[in-house]
N, C-alpha and C. Protein backbone atom coordinates (compact mmCIF):
# COMPACT_ATOMS: atom_id res chain seq x y z
N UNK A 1 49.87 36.18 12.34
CA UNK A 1 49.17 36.34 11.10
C UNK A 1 48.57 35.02 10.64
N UNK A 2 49.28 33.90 11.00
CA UNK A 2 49.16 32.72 10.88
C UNK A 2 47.58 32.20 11.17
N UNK A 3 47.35 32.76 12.58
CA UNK A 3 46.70 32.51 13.53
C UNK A 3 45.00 32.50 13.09
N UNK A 4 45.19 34.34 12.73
CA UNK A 4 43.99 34.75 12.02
C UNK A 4 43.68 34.24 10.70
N UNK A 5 44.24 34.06 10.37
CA UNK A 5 44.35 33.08 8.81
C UNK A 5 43.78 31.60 8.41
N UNK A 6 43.71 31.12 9.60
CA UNK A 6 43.31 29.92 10.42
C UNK A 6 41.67 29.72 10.55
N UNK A 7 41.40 31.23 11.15
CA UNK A 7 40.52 31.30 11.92
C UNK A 7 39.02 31.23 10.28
N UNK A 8 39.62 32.77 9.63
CA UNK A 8 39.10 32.18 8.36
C UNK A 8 38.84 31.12 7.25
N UNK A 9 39.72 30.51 7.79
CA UNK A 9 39.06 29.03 6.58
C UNK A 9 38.20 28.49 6.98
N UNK A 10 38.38 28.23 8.92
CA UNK A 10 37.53 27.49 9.40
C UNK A 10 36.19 27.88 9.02
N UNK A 11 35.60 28.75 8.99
CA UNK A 11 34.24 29.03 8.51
C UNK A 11 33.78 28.43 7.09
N UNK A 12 34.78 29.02 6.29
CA UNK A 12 34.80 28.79 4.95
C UNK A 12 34.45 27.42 3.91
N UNK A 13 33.44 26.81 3.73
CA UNK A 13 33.18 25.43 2.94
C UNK A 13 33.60 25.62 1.58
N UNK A 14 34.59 24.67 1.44
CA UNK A 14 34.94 24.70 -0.15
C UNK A 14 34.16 23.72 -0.53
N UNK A 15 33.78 22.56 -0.15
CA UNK A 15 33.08 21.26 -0.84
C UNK A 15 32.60 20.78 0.20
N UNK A 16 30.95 20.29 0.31
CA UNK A 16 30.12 19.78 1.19
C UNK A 16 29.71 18.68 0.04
N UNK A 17 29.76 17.36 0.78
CA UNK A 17 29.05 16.21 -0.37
C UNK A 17 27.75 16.42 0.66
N UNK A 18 27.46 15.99 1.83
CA UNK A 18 26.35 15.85 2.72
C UNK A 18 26.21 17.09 3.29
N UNK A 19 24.71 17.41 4.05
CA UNK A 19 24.75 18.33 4.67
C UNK A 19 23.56 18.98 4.87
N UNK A 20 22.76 19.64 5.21
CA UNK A 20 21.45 20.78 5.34
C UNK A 20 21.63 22.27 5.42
N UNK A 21 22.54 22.53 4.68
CA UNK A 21 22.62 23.70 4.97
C UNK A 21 21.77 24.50 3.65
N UNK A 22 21.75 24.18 2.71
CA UNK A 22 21.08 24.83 1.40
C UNK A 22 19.50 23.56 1.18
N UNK A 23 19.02 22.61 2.03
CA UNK A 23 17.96 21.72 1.20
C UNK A 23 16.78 22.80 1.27
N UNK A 24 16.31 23.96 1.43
CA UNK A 24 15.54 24.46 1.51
C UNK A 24 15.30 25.01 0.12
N UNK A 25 16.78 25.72 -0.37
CA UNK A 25 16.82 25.89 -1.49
C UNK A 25 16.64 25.23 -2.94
N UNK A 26 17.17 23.68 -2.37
CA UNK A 26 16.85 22.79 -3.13
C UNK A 26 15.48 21.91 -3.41
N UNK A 27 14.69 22.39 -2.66
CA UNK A 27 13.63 21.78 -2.39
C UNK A 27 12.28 22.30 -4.02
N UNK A 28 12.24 21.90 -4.44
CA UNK A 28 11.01 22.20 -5.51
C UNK A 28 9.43 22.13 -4.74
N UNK A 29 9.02 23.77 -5.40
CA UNK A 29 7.29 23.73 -4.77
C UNK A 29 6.88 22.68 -5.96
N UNK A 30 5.79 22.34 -5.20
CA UNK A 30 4.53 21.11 -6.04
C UNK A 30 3.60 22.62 -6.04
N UNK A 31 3.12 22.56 -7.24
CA UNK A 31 1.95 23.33 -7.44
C UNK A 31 0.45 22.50 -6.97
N UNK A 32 -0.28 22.80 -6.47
CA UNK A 32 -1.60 22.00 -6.08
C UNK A 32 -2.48 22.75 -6.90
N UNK A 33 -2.99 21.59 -8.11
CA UNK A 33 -3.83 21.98 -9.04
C UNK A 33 -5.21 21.57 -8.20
N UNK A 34 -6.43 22.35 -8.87
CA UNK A 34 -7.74 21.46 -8.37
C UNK A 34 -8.20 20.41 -8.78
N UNK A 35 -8.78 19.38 -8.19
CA UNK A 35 -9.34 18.48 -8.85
C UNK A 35 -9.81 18.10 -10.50
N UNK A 36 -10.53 19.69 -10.60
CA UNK A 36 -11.57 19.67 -12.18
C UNK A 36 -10.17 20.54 -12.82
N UNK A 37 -8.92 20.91 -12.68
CA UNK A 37 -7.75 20.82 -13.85
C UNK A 37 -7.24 19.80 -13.82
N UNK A 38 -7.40 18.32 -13.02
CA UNK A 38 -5.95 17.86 -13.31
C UNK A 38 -7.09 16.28 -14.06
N UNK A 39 -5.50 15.50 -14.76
CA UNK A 39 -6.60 14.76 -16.04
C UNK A 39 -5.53 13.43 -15.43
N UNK A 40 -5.81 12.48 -14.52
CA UNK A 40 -4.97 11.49 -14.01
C UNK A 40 -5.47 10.80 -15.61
N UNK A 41 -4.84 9.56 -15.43
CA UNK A 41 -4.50 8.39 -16.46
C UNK A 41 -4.54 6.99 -15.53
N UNK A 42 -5.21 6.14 -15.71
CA UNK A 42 -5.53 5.12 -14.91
C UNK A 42 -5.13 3.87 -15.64
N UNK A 43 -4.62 2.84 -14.95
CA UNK A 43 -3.47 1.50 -16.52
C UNK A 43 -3.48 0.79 -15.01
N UNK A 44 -3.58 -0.77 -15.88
CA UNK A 44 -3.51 -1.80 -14.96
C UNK A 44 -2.14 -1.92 -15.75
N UNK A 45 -1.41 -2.84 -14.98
CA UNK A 45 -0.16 -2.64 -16.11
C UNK A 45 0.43 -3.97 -14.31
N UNK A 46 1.61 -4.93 -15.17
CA UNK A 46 2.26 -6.19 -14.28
C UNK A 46 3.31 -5.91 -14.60
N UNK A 47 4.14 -5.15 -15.35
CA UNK A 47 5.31 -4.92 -15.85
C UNK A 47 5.84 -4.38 -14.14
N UNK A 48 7.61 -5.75 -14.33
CA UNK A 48 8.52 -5.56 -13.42
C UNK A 48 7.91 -5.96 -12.04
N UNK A 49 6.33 -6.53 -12.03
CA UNK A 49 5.76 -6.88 -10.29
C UNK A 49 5.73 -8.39 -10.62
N UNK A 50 6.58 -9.11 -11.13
CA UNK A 50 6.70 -10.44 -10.81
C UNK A 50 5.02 -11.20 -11.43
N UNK A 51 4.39 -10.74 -12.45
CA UNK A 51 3.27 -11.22 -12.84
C UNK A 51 2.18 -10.68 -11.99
N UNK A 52 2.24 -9.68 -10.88
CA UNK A 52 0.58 -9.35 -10.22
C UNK A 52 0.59 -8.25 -11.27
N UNK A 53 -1.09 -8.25 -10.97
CA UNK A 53 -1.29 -7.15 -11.71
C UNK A 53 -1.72 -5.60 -10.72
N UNK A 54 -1.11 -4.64 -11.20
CA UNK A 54 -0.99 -3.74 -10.58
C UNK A 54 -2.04 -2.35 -11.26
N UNK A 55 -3.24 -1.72 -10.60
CA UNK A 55 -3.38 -0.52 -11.23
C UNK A 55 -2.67 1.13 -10.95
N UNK A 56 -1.88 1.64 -12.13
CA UNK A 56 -1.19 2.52 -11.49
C UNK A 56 -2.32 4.18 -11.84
N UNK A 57 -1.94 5.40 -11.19
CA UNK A 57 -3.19 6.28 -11.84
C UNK A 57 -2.18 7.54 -11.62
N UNK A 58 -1.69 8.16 -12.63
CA UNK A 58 0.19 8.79 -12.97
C UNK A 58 -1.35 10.17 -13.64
N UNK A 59 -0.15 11.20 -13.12
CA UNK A 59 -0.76 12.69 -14.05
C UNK A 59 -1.56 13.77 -12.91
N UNK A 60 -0.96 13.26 -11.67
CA UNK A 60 -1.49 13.63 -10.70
C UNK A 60 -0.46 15.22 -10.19
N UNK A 61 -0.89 16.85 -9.55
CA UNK A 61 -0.52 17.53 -9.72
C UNK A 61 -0.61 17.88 -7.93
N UNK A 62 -0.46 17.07 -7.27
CA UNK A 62 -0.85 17.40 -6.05
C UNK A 62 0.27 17.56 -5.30
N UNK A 63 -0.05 17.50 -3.71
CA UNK A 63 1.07 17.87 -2.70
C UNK A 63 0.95 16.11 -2.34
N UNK A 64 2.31 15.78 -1.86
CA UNK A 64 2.13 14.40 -1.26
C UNK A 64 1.34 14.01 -0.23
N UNK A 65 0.92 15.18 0.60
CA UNK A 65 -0.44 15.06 1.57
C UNK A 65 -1.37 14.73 0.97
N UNK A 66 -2.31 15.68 -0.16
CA UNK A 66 -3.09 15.36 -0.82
C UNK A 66 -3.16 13.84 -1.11
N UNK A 67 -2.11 13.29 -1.88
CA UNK A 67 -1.71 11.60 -2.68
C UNK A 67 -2.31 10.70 -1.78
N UNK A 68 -1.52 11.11 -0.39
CA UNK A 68 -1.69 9.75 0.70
C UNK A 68 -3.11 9.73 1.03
N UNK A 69 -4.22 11.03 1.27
CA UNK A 69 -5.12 10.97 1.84
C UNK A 69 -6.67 10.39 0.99
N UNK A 70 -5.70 11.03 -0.94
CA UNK A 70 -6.53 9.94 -1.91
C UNK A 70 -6.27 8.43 -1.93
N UNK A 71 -5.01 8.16 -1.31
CA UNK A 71 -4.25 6.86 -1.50
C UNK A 71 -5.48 6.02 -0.22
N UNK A 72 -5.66 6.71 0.52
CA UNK A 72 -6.32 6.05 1.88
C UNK A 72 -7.51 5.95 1.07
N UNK A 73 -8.60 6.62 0.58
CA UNK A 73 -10.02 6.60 0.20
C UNK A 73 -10.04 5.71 -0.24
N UNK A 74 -9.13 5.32 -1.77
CA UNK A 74 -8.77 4.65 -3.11
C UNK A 74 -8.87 3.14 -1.87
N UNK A 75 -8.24 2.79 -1.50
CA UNK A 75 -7.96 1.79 -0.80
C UNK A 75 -8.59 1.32 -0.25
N UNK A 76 -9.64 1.94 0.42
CA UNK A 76 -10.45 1.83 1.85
C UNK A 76 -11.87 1.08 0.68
N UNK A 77 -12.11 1.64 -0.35
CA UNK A 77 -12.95 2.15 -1.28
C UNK A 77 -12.92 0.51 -2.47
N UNK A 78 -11.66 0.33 -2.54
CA UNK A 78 -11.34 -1.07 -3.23
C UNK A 78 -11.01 -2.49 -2.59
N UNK A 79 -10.90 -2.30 -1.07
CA UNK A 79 -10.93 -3.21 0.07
C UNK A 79 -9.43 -3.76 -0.67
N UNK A 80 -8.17 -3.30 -0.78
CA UNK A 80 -6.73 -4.03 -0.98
C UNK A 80 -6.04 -2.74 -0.84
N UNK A 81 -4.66 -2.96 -0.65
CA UNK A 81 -3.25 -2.37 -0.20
C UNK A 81 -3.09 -1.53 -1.50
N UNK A 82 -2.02 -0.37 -1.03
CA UNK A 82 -1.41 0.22 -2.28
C UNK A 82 -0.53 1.38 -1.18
N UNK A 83 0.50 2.14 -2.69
CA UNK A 83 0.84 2.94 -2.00
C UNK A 83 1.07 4.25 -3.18
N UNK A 84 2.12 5.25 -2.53
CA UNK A 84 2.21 6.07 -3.40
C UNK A 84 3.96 6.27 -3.65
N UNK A 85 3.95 6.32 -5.23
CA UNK A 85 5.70 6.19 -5.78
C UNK A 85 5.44 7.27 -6.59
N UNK A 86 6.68 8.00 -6.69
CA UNK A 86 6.73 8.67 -7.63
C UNK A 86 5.66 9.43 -8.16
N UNK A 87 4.80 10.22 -7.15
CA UNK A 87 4.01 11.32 -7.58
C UNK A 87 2.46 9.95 -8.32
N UNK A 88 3.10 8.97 -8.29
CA UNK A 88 1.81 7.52 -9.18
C UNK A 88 1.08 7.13 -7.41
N UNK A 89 -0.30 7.00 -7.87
CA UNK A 89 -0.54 5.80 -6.78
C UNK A 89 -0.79 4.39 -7.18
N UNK A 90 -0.46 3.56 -6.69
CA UNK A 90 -0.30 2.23 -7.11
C UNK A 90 -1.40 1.43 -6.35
N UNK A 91 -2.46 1.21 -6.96
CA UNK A 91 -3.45 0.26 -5.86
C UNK A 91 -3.33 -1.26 -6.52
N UNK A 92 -3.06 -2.44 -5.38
CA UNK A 92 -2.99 -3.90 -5.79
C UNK A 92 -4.36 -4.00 -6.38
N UNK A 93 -4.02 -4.73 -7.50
CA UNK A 93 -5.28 -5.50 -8.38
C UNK A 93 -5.60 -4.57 -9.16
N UNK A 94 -6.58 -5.02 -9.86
CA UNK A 94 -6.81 -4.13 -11.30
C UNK A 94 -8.76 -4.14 -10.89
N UNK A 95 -8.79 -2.72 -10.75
CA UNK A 95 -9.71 -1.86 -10.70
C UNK A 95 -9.81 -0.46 -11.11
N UNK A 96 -9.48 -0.91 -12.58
CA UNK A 96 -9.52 0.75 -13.43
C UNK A 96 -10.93 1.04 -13.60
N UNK A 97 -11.99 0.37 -13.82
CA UNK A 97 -13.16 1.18 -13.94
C UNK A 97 -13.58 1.62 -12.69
N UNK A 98 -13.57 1.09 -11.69
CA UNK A 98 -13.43 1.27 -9.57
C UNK A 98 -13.09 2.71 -10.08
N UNK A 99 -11.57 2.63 -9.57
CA UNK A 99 -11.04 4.43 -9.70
C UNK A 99 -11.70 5.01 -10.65
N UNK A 100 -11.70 4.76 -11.84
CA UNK A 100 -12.15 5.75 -12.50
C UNK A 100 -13.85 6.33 -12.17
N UNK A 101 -14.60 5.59 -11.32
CA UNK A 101 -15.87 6.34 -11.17
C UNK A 101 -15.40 6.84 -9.83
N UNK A 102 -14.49 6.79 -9.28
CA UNK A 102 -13.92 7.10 -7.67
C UNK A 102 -13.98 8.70 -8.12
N UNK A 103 -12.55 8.80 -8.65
CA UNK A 103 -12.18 9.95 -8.82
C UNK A 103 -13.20 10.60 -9.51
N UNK A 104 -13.68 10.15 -10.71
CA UNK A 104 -14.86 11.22 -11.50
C UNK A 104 -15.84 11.75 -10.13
N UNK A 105 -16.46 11.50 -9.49
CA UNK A 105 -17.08 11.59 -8.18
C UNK A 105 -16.34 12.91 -7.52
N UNK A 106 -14.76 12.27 -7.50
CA UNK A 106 -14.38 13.26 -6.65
C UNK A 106 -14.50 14.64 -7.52
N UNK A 107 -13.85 14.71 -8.55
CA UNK A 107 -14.30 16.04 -9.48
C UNK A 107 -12.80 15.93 -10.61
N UNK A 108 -12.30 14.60 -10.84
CA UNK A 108 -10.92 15.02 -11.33
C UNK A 108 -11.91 14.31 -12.72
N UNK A 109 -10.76 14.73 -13.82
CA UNK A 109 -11.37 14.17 -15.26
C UNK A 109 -10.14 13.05 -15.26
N UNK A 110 -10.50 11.58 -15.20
CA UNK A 110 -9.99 10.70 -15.15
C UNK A 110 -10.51 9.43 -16.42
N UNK A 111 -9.44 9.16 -16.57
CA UNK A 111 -9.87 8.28 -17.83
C UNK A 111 -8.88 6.99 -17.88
N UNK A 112 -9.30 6.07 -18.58
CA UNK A 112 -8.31 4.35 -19.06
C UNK A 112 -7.07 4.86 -19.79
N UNK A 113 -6.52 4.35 -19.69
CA UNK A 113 -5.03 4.49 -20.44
C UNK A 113 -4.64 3.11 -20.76
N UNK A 114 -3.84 3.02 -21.85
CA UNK A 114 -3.51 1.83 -22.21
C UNK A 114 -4.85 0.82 -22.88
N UNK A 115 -4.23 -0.31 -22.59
CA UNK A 115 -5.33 -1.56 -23.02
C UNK A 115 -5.30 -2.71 -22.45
């Protein structure tokens, strides 16, 4: 009786800290808005980068495919590095009026933020 008794726990997970068995479930859809709904926000902003100045462009509704492949244009388009954090793309140097005729072009309603 022992035996079979055994056999059942083994299957049985009481507590998983690590693991893949549910990340599917855990996984959140990104809705992919179109261009002409979504309203980015564009800010040069040095806060926490050691004094560079950084332009960040936050309010973005996309898939992370989408991000990287604006992240490449944005870049290619401003001749300097950047990347993408937190749903933000971050391009080195401050070229908020740059992006902002970038993206208007592309079809998003993009505007200055901050001062």
């Amino acid at each position: 009786m022992s035996s079979s008794n055994s056999k059942s726990s083994e299957k049985r997970t009481v507590y998983r800290e690590f693991g893949n068995d549910n990340s599917a479930a855990l996984e959140r859809p990104t809705q992919e808005l179109p261009p002409q709904q979504q309203n980015p926000r564009v800010q040069a902003t040095r806060a926490g980068r050691k004094g560079k100045t950084v332009t960040v462009i936050r309010g973005f509704q996309s898939k992370p495919e989408t991000l990287q492949a604006l992240l490449k244009q944005l870049k290619t388009q401003c001749g300097t590095g950047g990347t993408v954090k937190d749903n933000e793309i971050e391009i080195q140097g401050d070229h908020k009026q740059k992006i902002v005729e970038i993206l208007t072009k592309l079809g998003y309603k993009a505007k200055i933020s901050g001062g």
